[in-house]
C-alpha atoms as a PDB file:
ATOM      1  CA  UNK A   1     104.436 158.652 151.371  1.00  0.00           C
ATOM      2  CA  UNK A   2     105.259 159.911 149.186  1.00  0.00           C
ATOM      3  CA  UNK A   3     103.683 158.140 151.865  1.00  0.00           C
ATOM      4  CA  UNK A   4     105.012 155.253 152.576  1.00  0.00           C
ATOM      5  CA  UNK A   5     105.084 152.042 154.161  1.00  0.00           C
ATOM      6  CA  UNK A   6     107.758 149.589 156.013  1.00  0.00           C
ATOM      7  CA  UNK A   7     108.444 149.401 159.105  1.00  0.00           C
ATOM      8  CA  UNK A   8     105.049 150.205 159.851  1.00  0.00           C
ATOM      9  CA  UNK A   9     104.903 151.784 162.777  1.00  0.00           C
ATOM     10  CA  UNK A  10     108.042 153.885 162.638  1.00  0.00           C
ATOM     11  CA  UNK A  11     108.080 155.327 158.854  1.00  0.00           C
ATOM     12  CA  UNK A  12     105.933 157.983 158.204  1.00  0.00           C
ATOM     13  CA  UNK A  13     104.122 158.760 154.880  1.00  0.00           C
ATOM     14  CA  UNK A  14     103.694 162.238 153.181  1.00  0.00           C
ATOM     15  CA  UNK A  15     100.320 163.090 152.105  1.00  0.00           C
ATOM     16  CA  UNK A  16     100.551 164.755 148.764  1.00  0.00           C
ATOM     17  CA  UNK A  17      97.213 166.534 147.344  1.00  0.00           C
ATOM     18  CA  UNK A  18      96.018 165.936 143.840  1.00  0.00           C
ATOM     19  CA  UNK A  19      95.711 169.062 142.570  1.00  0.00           C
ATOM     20  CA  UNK A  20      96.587 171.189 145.597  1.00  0.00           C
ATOM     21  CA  UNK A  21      97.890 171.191 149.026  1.00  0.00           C
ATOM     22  CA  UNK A  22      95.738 174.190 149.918  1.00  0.00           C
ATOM     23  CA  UNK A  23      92.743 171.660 150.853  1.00  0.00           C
ATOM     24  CA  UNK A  24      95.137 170.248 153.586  1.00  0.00           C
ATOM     25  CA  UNK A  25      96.837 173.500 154.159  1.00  0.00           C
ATOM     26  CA  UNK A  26      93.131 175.016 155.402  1.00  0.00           C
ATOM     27  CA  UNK A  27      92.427 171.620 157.025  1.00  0.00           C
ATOM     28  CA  UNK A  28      92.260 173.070 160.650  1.00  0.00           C
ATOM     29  CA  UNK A  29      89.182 175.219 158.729  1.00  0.00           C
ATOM     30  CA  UNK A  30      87.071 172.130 159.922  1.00  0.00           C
ATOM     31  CA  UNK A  31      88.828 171.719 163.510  1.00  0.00           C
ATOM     32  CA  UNK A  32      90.713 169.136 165.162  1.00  0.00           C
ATOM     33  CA  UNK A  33      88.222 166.670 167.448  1.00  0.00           C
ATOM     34  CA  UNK A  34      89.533 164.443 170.357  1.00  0.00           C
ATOM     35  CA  UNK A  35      86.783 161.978 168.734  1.00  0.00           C
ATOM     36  CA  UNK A  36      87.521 158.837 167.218  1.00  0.00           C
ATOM     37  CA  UNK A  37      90.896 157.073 167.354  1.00  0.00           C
ATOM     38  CA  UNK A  38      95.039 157.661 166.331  1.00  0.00           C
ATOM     39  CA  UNK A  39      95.449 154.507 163.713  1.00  0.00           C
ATOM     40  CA  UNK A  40      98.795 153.659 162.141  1.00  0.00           C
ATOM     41  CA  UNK A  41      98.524 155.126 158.269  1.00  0.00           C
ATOM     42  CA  UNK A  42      99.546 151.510 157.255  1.00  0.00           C
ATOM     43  CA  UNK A  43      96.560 150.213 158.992  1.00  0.00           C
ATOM     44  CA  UNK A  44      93.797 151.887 157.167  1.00  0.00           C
ATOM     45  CA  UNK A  45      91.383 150.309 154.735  1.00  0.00           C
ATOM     46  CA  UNK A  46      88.981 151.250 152.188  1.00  0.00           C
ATOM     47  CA  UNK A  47      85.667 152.866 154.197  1.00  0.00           C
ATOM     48  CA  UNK A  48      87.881 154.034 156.954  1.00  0.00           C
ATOM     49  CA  UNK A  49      86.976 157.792 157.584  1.00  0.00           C
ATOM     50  CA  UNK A  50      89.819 160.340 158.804  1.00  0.00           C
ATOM     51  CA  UNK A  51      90.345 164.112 159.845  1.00  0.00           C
ATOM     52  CA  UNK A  52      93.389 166.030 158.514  1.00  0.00           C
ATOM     53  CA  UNK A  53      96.308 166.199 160.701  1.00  0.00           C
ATOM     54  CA  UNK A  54      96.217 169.753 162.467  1.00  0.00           C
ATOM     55  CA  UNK A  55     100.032 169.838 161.583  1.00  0.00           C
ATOM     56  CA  UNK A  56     100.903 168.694 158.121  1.00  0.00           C
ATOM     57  CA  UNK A  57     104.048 167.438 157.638  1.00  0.00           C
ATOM     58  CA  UNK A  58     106.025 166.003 154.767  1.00  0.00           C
ATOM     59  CA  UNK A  59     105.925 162.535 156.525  1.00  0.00           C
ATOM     60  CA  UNK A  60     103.060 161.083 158.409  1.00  0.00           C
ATOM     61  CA  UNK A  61     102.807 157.273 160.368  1.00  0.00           C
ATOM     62  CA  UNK A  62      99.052 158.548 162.105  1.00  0.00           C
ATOM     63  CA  UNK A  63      95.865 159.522 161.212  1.00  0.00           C
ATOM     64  CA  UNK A  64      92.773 160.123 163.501  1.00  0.00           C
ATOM     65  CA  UNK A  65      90.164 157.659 161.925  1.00  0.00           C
ATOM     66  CA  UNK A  66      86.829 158.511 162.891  1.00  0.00           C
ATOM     67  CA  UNK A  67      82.767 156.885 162.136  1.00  0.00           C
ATOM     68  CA  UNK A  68      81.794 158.117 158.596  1.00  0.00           C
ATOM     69  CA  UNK A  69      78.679 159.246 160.154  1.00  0.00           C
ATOM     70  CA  UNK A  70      80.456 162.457 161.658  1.00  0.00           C
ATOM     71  CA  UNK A  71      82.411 165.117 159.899  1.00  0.00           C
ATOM     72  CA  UNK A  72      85.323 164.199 158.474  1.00  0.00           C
ATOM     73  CA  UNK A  73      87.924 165.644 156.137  1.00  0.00           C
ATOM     74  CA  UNK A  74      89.161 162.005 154.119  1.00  0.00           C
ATOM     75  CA  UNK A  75      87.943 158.695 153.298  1.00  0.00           C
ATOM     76  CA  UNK A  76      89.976 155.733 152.097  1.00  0.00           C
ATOM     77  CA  UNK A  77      88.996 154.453 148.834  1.00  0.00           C
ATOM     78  CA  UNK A  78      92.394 151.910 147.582  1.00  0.00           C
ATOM     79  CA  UNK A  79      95.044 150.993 148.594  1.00  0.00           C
ATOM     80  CA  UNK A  80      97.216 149.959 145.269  1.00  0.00           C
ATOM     81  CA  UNK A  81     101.081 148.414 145.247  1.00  0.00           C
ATOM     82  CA  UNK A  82     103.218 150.211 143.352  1.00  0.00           C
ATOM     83  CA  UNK A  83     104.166 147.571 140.705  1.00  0.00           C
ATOM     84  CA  UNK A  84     107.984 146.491 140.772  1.00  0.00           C
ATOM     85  CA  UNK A  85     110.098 143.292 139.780  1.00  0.00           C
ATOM     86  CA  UNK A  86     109.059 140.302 141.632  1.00  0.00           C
ATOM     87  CA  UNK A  87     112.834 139.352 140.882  1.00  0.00           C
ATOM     88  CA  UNK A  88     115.124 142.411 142.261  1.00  0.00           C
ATOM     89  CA  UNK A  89     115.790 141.613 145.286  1.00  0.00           C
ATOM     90  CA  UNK A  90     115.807 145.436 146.346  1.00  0.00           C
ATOM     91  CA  UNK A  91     113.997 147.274 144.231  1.00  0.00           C
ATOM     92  CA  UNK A  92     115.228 151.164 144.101  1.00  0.00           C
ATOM     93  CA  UNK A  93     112.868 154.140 144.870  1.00  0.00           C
ATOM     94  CA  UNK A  94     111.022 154.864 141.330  1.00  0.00           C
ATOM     95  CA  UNK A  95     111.807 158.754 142.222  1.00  0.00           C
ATOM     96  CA  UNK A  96     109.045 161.258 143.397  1.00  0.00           C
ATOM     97  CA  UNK A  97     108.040 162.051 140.446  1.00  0.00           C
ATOM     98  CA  UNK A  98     107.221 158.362 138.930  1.00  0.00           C
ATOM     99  CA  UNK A  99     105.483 157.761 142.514  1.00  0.00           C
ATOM    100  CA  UNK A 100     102.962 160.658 142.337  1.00  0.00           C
ATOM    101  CA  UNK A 101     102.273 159.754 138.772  1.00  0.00           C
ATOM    102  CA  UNK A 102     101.303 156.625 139.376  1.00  0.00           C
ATOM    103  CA  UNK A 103      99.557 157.514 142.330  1.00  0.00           C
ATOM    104  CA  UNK A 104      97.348 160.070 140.590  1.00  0.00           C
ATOM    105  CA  UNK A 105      96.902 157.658 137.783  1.00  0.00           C
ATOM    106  CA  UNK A 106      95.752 154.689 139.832  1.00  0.00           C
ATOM    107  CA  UNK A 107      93.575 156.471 142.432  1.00  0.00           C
ATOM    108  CA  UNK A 108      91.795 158.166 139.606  1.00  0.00           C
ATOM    109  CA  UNK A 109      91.453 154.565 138.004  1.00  0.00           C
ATOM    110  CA  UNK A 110      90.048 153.190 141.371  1.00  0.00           C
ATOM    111  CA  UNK A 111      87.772 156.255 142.252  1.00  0.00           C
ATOM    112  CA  UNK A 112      84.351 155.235 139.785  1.00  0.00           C
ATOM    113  CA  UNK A 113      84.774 151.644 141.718  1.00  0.00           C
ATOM    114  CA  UNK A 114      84.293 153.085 144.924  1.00  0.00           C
ATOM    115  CA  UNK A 115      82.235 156.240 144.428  1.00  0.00           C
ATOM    116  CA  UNK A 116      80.388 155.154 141.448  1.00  0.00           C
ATOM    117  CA  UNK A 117      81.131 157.972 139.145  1.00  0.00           C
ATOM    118  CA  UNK A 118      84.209 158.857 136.740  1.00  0.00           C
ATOM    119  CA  UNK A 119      86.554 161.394 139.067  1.00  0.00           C
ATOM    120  CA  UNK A 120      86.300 163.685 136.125  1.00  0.00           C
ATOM    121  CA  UNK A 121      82.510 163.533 136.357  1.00  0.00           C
ATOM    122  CA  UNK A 122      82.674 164.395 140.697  1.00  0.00           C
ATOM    123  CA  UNK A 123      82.421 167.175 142.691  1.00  0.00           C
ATOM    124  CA  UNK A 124      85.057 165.074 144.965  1.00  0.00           C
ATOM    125  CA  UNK A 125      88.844 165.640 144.546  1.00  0.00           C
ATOM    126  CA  UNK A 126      91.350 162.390 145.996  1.00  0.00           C
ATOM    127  CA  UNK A 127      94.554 162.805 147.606  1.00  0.00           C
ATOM    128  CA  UNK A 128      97.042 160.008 148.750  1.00  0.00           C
ATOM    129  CA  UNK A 129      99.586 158.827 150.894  1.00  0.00           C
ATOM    130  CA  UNK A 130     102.379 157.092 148.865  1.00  0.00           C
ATOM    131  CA  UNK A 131     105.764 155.206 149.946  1.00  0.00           C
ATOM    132  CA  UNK A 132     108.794 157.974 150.732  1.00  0.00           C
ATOM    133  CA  UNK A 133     112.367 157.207 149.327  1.00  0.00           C
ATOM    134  CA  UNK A 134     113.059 156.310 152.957  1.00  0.00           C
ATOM    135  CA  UNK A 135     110.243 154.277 153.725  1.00  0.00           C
ATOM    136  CA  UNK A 136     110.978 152.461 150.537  1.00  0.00           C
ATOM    137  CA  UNK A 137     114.415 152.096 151.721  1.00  0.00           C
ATOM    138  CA  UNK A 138     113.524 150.849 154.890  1.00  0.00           C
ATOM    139  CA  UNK A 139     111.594 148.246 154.099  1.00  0.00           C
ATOM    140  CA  UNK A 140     108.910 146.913 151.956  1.00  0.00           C
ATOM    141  CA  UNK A 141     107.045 150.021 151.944  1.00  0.00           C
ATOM    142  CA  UNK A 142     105.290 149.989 148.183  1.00  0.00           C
ATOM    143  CA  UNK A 143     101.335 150.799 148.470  1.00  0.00           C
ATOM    144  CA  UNK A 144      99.790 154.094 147.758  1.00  0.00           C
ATOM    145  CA  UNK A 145      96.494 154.822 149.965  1.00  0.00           C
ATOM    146  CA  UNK A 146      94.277 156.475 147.933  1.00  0.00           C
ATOM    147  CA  UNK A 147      91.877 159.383 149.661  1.00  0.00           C
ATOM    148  CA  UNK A 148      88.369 161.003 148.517  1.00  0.00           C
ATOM    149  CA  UNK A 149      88.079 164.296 149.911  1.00  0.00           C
ATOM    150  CA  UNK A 150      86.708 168.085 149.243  1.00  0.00           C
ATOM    151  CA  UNK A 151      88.083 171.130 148.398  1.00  0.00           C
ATOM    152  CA  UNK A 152      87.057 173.093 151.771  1.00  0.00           C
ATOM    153  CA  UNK A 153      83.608 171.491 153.175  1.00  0.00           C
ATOM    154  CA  UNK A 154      83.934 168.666 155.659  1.00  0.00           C
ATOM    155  CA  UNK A 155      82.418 165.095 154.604  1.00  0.00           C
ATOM    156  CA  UNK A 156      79.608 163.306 156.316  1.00  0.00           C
ATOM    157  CA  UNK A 157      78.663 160.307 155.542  1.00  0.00           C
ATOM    158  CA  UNK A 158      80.799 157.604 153.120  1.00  0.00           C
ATOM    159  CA  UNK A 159      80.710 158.641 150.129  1.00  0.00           C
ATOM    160  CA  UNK A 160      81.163 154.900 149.053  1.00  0.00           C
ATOM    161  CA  UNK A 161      78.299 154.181 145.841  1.00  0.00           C
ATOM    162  CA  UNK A 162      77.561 158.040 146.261  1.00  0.00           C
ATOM    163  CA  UNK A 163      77.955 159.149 142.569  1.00  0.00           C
ATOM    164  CA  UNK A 164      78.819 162.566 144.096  1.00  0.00           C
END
Protein backbone atom coordinates (compact mmCIF):
# COMPACT_ATOMS: atom_id res chain seq x y z
CA UNK A 1 0.00 0.00 0.00
CA UNK A 2 -0.12 2.54 -0.75
CA UNK A 3 -0.11 -0.71 0.75
CA UNK A 4 -2.35 -2.76 -0.40
CA UNK A 5 -4.30 -5.77 -0.34
CA UNK A 6 -5.74 -8.55 -2.95
CA UNK A 7 -4.40 -11.28 -3.86
CA UNK A 8 -2.97 -11.59 -0.60
CA UNK A 9 -0.12 -13.30 -0.81
CA UNK A 10 1.27 -12.02 -4.08
CA UNK A 11 0.57 -8.03 -3.94
CA UNK A 12 2.74 -6.16 -1.96
CA UNK A 13 1.91 -2.96 0.03
CA UNK A 14 4.06 0.27 0.32
CA UNK A 15 4.61 1.54 3.68
CA UNK A 16 4.31 5.27 3.58
CA UNK A 17 5.46 7.31 6.87
CA UNK A 18 3.30 9.98 8.38
CA UNK A 19 5.36 12.67 8.53
CA UNK A 20 8.62 11.19 7.26
CA UNK A 21 10.22 8.28 5.70
CA UNK A 22 13.47 9.00 7.53
CA UNK A 23 12.10 6.82 10.64
CA UNK A 24 12.03 3.81 8.16
CA UNK A 25 14.92 5.04 6.17
CA UNK A 26 17.24 4.65 9.64
CA UNK A 27 15.24 1.50 10.48
CA UNK A 28 18.34 -0.87 10.25
CA UNK A 29 19.53 1.80 13.29
CA UNK A 30 17.73 -0.87 15.54
CA UNK A 31 19.01 -4.11 13.54
CA UNK A 32 17.44 -6.80 11.74
CA UNK A 33 16.76 -10.10 14.24
CA UNK A 34 16.20 -13.70 12.88
CA UNK A 35 13.56 -13.65 15.94
CA UNK A 36 10.03 -13.94 15.57
CA UNK A 37 8.23 -14.87 12.34
CA UNK A 38 7.77 -13.59 8.26
CA UNK A 39 3.70 -12.95 8.30
CA UNK A 40 1.82 -11.95 5.16
CA UNK A 41 1.13 -7.88 5.62
CA UNK A 42 -2.59 -8.84 4.97
CA UNK A 43 -2.49 -11.08 7.90
CA UNK A 44 -1.69 -8.72 10.66
CA UNK A 45 -4.02 -7.51 13.37
CA UNK A 46 -4.25 -4.91 15.88
CA UNK A 47 -1.49 -5.89 18.89
CA UNK A 48 0.67 -7.59 16.38
CA UNK A 49 4.30 -6.23 16.94
CA UNK A 50 6.79 -5.89 13.82
CA UNK A 51 10.49 -4.83 12.92
CA UNK A 52 11.12 -2.63 9.84
CA UNK A 53 12.06 -4.34 6.76
CA UNK A 54 16.01 -4.03 6.43
CA UNK A 55 15.22 -3.13 2.70
CA UNK A 56 12.39 -0.72 2.20
CA UNK A 57 10.73 -0.87 -0.79
CA UNK A 58 7.84 0.91 -2.42
CA UNK A 59 5.78 -2.39 -2.19
CA UNK A 60 5.80 -4.82 0.63
CA UNK A 61 3.57 -8.47 1.03
CA UNK A 62 5.95 -9.40 4.53
CA UNK A 63 6.67 -8.22 7.69
CA UNK A 64 8.68 -9.95 10.53
CA UNK A 65 6.05 -9.94 13.44
CA UNK A 66 7.63 -10.41 16.62
CA UNK A 67 6.29 -10.71 20.84
CA UNK A 68 5.65 -7.06 21.98
CA UNK A 69 7.74 -7.90 24.87
CA UNK A 70 11.05 -7.50 22.74
CA UNK A 71 12.22 -4.57 20.72
CA UNK A 72 10.40 -3.74 18.01
CA UNK A 73 10.17 -0.93 15.49
CA UNK A 74 5.90 -1.04 14.70
CA UNK A 75 2.79 -2.06 16.24
CA UNK A 76 -0.57 -2.50 14.54
CA UNK A 77 -3.22 -0.39 15.87
CA UNK A 78 -6.39 -0.53 12.79
CA UNK A 79 -6.95 -1.80 10.15
CA UNK A 80 -9.75 0.58 8.33
CA UNK A 81 -11.50 -0.09 4.62
CA UNK A 82 -11.16 2.51 2.50
CA UNK A 83 -14.86 3.45 1.97
CA UNK A 84 -16.16 2.94 -1.75
CA UNK A 85 -19.62 2.20 -3.52
CA UNK A 86 -21.13 -0.95 -2.40
CA UNK A 87 -22.72 -0.70 -6.01
CA UNK A 88 -19.65 -0.25 -8.64
CA UNK A 89 -18.87 -3.24 -9.47
CA UNK A 90 -15.07 -2.18 -9.87
CA UNK A 91 -14.38 0.53 -8.05
CA UNK A 92 -11.25 2.67 -9.57
CA UNK A 93 -8.06 3.48 -7.52
CA UNK A 94 -9.05 6.84 -5.47
CA UNK A 95 -5.36 8.09 -6.62
CA UNK A 96 -2.32 8.30 -4.17
CA UNK A 97 -3.04 11.21 -3.00
CA UNK A 98 -6.87 10.59 -1.78
CA UNK A 99 -5.38 7.17 -0.28
CA UNK A 100 -2.72 8.74 2.01
CA UNK A 101 -5.23 11.31 3.04
CA UNK A 102 -7.49 9.16 4.20
CA UNK A 103 -5.05 7.04 5.64
CA UNK A 104 -3.51 9.79 7.77
CA UNK A 105 -6.95 10.94 8.62
CA UNK A 106 -8.32 7.63 9.84
CA UNK A 107 -5.24 6.26 11.66
CA UNK A 108 -5.04 9.51 13.51
CA UNK A 109 -8.90 9.02 14.26
CA UNK A 110 -8.21 5.39 15.51
CA UNK A 111 -4.90 6.15 17.46
CA UNK A 112 -6.65 7.65 21.13
CA UNK A 113 -8.79 4.16 20.84
CA UNK A 114 -5.87 2.14 20.96
CA UNK A 115 -3.21 4.13 22.79
CA UNK A 116 -5.45 6.08 24.95
CA UNK A 117 -4.30 9.52 24.16
CA UNK A 118 -5.09 12.12 21.22
CA UNK A 119 -1.99 11.49 18.51
CA UNK A 120 -1.51 15.18 18.81
CA UNK A 121 -1.11 14.81 22.57
CA UNK A 122 1.82 11.53 22.00
CA UNK A 123 5.23 11.24 21.88
CA UNK A 124 4.31 8.28 19.25
CA UNK A 125 4.17 9.03 15.48
CA UNK A 126 1.86 6.19 13.13
CA UNK A 127 2.70 5.10 9.79
CA UNK A 128 0.62 2.75 7.45
CA UNK A 129 0.43 0.37 4.84
CA UNK A 130 -2.39 1.29 2.36
CA UNK A 131 -3.81 -0.51 -0.94
CA UNK A 132 -1.37 0.31 -4.23
CA UNK A 133 -3.12 1.22 -7.61
CA UNK A 134 -2.12 -2.34 -8.51
CA UNK A 135 -3.16 -4.11 -5.61
CA UNK A 136 -6.42 -2.29 -5.95
CA UNK A 137 -6.49 -3.41 -9.43
CA UNK A 138 -5.85 -6.79 -8.69
CA UNK A 139 -8.27 -7.50 -6.51
CA UNK A 140 -10.21 -6.41 -3.57
CA UNK A 141 -7.36 -4.86 -1.96
CA UNK A 142 -9.11 -1.69 0.08
CA UNK A 143 -7.85 -1.63 3.93
CA UNK A 144 -5.23 0.64 5.26
CA UNK A 145 -3.14 -0.97 8.30
CA UNK A 146 -2.52 1.56 10.53
CA UNK A 147 1.10 1.51 12.56
CA UNK A 148 2.28 3.23 16.01
CA UNK A 149 5.84 3.72 15.93
CA UNK A 150 8.88 6.20 17.04
CA UNK A 151 10.90 8.53 15.50
CA UNK A 152 14.41 6.62 16.10
CA UNK A 153 14.12 4.50 19.55
CA UNK A 154 12.94 0.93 19.26
CA UNK A 155 9.51 -0.04 21.13
CA UNK A 156 9.15 -2.50 23.93
CA UNK A 157 6.30 -3.40 25.16
CA UNK A 158 2.53 -2.66 23.44
CA UNK A 159 1.91 0.44 23.68
CA UNK A 160 -1.89 -0.55 23.61
CA UNK A 161 -3.83 1.76 26.76
CA UNK A 162 -0.24 3.36 27.15
CA UNK A 163 -1.21 7.11 26.96
CA UNK A 164 2.39 7.58 25.72
Amino acid sequence: MPVTRSARATTGRVLVAAGTLALLAGCSLFGGGEDGEMVSVFELTPGDCVLSPSDVTAELSELRRVDCETEHHMEVFARVDFPTDPDEDAPQFPGDAAMKAFSDGACAEEFPGYVGVDLRDSALWTTFLAPSARSWSEGSDRTVTCFVTTTGEPLTGSVAGSKL
